[in-house]
Protein backbone atom coordinates (compact mmCIF):
# COMPACT_ATOMS: atom_id res chain seq x y z
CA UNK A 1 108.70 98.44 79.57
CA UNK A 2 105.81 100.24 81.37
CA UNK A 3 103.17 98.11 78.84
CA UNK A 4 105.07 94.87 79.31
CA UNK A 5 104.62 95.83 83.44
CA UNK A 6 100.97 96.29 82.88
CA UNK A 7 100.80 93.62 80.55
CA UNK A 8 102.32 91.06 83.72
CA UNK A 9 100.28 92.56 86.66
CA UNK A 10 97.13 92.27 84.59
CA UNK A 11 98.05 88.56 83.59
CA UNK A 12 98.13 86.93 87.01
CA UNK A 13 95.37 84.28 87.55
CA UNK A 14 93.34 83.71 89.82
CA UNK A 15 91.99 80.25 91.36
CA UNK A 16 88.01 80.48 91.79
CA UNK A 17 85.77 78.69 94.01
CA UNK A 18 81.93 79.27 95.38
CA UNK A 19 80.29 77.16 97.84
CA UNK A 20 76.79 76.74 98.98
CA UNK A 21 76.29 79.88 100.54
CA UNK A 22 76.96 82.18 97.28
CA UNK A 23 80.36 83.13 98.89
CA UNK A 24 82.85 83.27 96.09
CA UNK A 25 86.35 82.62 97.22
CA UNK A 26 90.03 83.97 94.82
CA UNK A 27 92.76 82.70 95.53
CA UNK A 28 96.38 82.90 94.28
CA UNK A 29 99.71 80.99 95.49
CA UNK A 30 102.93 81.62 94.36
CA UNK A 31 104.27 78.62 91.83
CA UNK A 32 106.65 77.77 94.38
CA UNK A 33 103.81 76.94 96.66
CA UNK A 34 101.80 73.07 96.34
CA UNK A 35 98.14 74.38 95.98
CA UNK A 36 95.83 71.84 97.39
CA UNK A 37 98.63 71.48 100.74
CA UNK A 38 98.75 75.31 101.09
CA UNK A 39 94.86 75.88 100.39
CA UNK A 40 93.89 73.98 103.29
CA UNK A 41 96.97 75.40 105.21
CA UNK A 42 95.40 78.48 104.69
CA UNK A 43 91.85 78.30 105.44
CA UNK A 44 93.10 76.69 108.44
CA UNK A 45 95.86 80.00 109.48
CA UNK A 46 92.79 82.12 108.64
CA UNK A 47 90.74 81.01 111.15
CA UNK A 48 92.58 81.17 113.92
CA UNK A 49 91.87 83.69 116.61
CA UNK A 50 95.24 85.54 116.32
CA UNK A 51 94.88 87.10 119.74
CA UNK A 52 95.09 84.50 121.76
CA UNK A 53 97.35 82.18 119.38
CA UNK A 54 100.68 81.37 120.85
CA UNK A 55 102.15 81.42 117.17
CA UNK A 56 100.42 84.74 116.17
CA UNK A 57 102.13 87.86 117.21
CA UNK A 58 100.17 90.94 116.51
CA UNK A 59 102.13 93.53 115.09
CA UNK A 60 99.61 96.26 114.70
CA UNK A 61 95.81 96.59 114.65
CA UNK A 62 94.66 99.84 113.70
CA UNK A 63 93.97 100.49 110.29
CA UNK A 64 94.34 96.97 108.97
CA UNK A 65 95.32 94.12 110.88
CA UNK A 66 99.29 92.75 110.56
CA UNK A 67 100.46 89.36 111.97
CA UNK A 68 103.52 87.57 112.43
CA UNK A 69 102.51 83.99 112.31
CA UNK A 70 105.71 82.19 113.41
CA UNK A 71 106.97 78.23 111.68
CA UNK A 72 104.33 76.04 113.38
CA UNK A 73 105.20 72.31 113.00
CA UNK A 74 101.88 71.07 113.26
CA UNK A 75 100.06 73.34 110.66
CA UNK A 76 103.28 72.40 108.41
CA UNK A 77 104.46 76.23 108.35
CA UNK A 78 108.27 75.96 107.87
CA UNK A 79 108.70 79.66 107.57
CA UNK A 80 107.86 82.87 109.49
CA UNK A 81 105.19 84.83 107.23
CA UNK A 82 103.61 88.07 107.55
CA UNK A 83 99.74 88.29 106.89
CA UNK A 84 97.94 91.28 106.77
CA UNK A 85 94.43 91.42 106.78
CA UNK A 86 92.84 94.89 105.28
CA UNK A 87 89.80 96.39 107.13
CA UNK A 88 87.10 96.76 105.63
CA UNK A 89 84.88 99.54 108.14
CA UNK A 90 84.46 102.00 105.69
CA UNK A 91 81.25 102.72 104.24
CA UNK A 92 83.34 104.36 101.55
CA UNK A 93 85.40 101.50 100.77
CA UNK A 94 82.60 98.91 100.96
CA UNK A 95 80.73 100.34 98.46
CA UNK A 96 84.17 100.66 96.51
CA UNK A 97 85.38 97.73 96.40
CA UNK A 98 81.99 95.45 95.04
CA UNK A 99 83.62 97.36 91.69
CA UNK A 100 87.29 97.34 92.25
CA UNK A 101 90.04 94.97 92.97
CA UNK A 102 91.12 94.07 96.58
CA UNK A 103 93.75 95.81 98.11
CA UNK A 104 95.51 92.21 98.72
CA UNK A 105 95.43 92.01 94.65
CA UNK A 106 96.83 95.62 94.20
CA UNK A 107 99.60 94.10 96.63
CA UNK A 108 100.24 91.37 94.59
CA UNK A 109 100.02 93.01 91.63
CA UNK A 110 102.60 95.55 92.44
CA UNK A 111 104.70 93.10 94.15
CA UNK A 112 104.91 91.03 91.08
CA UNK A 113 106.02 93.57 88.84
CA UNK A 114 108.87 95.38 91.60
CA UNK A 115 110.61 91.95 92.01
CA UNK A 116 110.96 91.86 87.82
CA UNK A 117 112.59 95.18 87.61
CA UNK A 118 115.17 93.79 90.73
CA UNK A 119 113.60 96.12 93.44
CA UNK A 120 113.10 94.39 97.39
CA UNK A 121 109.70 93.79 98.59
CA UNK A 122 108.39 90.74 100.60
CA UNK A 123 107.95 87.61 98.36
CA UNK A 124 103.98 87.35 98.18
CA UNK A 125 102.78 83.78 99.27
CA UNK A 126 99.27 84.02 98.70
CA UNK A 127 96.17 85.88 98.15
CA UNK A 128 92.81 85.41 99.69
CA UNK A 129 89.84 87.09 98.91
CA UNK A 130 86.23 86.68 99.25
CA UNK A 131 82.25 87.89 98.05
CA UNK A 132 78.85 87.31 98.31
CA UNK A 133 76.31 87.59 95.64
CA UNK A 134 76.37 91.09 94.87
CA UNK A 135 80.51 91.15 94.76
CA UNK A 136 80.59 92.88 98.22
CA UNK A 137 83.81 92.51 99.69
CA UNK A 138 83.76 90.26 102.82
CA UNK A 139 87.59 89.40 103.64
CA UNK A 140 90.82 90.03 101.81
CA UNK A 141 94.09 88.95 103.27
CA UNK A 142 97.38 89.62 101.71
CA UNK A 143 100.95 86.83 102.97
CA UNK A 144 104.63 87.00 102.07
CA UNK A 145 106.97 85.95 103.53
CA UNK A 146 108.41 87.42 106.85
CA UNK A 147 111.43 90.04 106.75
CA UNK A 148 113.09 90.07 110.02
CA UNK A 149 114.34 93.92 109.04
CA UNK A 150 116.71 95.54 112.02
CA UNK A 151 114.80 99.39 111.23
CA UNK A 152 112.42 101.15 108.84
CA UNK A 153 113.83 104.43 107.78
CA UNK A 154 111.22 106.38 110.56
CA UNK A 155 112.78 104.85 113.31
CA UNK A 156 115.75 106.72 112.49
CA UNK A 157 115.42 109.75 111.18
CA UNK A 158 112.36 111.05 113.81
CA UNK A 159 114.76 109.93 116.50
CA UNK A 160 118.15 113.13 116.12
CA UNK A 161 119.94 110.59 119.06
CA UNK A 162 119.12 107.33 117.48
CA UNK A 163 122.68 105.02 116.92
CA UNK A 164 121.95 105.26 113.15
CA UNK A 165 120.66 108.73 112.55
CA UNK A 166 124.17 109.66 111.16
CA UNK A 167 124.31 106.59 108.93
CA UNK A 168 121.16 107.68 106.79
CA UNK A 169 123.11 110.09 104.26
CA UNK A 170 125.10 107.09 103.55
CA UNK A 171 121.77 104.99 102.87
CA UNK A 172 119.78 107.21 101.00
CA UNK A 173 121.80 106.89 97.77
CA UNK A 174 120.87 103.03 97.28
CA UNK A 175 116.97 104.60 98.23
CA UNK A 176 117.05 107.20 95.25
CA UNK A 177 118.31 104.51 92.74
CA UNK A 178 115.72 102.24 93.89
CA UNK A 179 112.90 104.96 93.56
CA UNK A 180 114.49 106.07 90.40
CA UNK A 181 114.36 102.50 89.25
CA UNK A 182 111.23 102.20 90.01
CA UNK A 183 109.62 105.60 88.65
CA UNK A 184 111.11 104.89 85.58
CA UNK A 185 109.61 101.48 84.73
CA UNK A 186 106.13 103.88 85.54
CA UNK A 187 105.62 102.48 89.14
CA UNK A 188 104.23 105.14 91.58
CA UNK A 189 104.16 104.09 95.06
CA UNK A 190 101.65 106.71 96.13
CA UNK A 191 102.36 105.78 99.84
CA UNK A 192 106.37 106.62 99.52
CA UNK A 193 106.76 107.50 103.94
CA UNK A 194 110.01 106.73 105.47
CA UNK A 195 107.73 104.00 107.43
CA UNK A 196 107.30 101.92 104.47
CA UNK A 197 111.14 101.75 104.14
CA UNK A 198 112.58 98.76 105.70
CA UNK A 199 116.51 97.83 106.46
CA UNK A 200 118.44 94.72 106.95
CA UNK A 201 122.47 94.98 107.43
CA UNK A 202 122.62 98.22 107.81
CA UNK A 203 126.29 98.20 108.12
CA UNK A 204 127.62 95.47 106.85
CA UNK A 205 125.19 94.45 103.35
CA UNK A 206 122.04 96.52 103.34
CA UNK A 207 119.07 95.49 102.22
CA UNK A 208 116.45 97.40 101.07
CA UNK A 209 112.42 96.17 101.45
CA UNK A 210 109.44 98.70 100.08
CA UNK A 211 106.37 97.82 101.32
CA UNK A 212 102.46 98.86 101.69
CA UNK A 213 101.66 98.40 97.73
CA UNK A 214 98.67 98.20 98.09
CA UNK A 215 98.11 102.21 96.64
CA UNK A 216 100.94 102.24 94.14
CA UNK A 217 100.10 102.25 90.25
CA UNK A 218 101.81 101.69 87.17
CA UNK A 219 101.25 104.54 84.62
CA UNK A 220 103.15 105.51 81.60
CA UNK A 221 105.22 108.66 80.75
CA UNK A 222 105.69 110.17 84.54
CA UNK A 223 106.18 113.70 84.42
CA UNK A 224 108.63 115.04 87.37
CA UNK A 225 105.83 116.39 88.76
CA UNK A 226 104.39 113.12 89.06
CA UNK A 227 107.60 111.45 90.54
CA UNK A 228 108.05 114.13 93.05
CA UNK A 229 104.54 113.73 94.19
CA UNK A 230 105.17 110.56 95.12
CA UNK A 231 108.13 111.47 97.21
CA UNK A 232 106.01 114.54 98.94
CA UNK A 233 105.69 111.91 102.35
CA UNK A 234 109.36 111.26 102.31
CA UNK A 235 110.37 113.61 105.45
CA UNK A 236 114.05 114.77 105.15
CA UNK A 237 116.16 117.36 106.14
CA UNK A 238 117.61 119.79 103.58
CA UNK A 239 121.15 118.51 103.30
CA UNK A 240 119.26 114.66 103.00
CA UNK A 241 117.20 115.68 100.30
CA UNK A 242 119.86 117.19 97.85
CA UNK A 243 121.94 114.02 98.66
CA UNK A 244 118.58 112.14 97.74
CA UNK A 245 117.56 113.96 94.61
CA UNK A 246 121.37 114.44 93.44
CA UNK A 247 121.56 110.15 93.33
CA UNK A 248 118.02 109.81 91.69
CA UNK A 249 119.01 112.51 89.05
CA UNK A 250 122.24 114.39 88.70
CA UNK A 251 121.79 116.47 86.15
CA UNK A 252 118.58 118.11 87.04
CA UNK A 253 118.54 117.62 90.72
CA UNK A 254 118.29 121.30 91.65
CA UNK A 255 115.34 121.55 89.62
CA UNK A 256 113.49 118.42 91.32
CA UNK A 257 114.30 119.89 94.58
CA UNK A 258 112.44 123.06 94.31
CA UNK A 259 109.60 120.51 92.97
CA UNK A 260 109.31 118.39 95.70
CA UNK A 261 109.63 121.31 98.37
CA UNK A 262 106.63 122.69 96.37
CA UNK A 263 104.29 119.13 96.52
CA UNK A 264 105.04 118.76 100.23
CA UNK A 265 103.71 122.14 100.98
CA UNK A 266 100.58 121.11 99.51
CA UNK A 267 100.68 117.82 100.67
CA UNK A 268 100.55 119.85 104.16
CA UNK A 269 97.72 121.77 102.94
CA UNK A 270 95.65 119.01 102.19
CA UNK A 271 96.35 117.10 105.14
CA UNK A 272 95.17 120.17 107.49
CA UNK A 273 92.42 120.75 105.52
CA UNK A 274 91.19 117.04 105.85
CA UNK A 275 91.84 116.85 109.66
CA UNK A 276 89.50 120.28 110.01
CA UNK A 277 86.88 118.25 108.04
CA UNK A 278 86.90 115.02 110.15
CA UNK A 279 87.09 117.00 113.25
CA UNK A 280 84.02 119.12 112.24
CA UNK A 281 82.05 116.24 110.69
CA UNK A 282 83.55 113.79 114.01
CA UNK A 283 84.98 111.65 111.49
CA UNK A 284 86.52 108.64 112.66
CA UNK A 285 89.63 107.37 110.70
């Protein structure tokens, strides 16, 4: 399964175009999606000034910029979508990325492959990346399609008086046999925080969305090690995590919990240990 996972991912193409500048321009639409109406749709979304757009409401602009573009009669957009656009400020990550894929087309990629297995993740829309000459990185935006969700899982659990804090032990079974689901088809999230958890119908139907792919991997033959490293962000409390780890695996459970309780400690570790570096180095994130 993992190979036939790797094997999809790697086998999504790729429209290509260059124009007089030496700017080469990838693009990908989902096949649901008429190209030449949605390629000039896009170009057109893209260069708005989201700030001061009526449709455009900014959702967050810190690390990476994420929009809710809203339907829009006029530019033909029936739907809500979501469109991120990842920052590229790093000197780190420009230098990167002239030799890697996009973090739009990890998205994608990842995306792809969780909706064949049955797991919940906004429907990509379309990819849009571009380059100059030397493959530097210039602009990569990732769309799908907009989730109204009610909560992520953060919302909750930091909050002890929040409405649905006593509700989560009741969620987090249908979260372990996702992540289980997911783990074994060789999918590591490597961004697994309750933040990236998102919930519609809590109560009545509830739907499950995983999102921020744009670090997750597919690898073969995960360890528990491995799989527990990737739940190392997930912050629980003790009687959550047995009810977690006792859905994602029954039998050995106990085991996984001592596991995981180990990784996060050095998850902790690390994440000191970085935040003494920046602050002695003045390192912005």
């Amino acid at each position: 399964m993992n190979i036939n996972l790797k094997k999809t991912a790697n086998n999504i193409s790729y429209d290509y175009k260059k124009n007089n500048f030496n700017i080469h321009y990838y693009y990908w639409f989902a096949s649901s999606c008429k190209l030449d109406n949605l390629r000039c749709k896009l170009k057109k979304i893209l260069s708005i000034d989201f700030k001061n757009d009526e449709n455009s409401e900014i959702i967050n602009d810190n690390r990476n910029l994420l929009i809710h573009y809203s339907q829009n009669k006029k530019m033909d957009i029936k739907k809500d979508i979501f469109i991120k656009k990842f920052n590229l400020y790093k000197k780190y990550d420009k230098l990167r990325f002239r030799f890697l894929s996009s973090k739009a087309i990890r998205s994608l990629k990842i995306a792809v492959v969780l909706n064949k297995i049955g797991i919940n993740t906004p429907k990509p829309i379309a990819v849009f990346d571009s380059r100059n000459i030397t493959n530097k990185l210039i602009s990569s935006y990732y769309i799908t399609e907009f989730i109204d969700f009610d909560y992520n899982l953060l919302d909750i659990i930091r909050d002890d008086n929040h409405p649905l804090r006593s509700e989560v032990i009741n969620l987090l079974p249908y979260i372990a046999n996702d992540v289980r689901k997911m783990h074994d088809a060789g999918i590591i999230h490597n961004d697994f925080h309750a933040g990236n958890i998102l919930f519609k119908n809590i109560k009545e139907n509830p739907q499950f969305y995983y999102i921020d792919l744009n670090r997750a991997r597919i690898k073969n033959n995960l360890s528990w090690k491995k799989r527990m490293k990737d739940l190392a962000r997930l912050d629980l409390k003790e009687k959550e995590k047995q009810i977690f780890l006792k859905n994602y695996s029954p039998k050995y459970w106990k085991r996984l919990l001592k596991i995981m309780k180990k990784k996060r400690r050095r998850r902790r570790k690390f994440v000191r240990l970085k935040k003494k570096i920046r602050n002695f180095f003045n390192i912005k994130k």
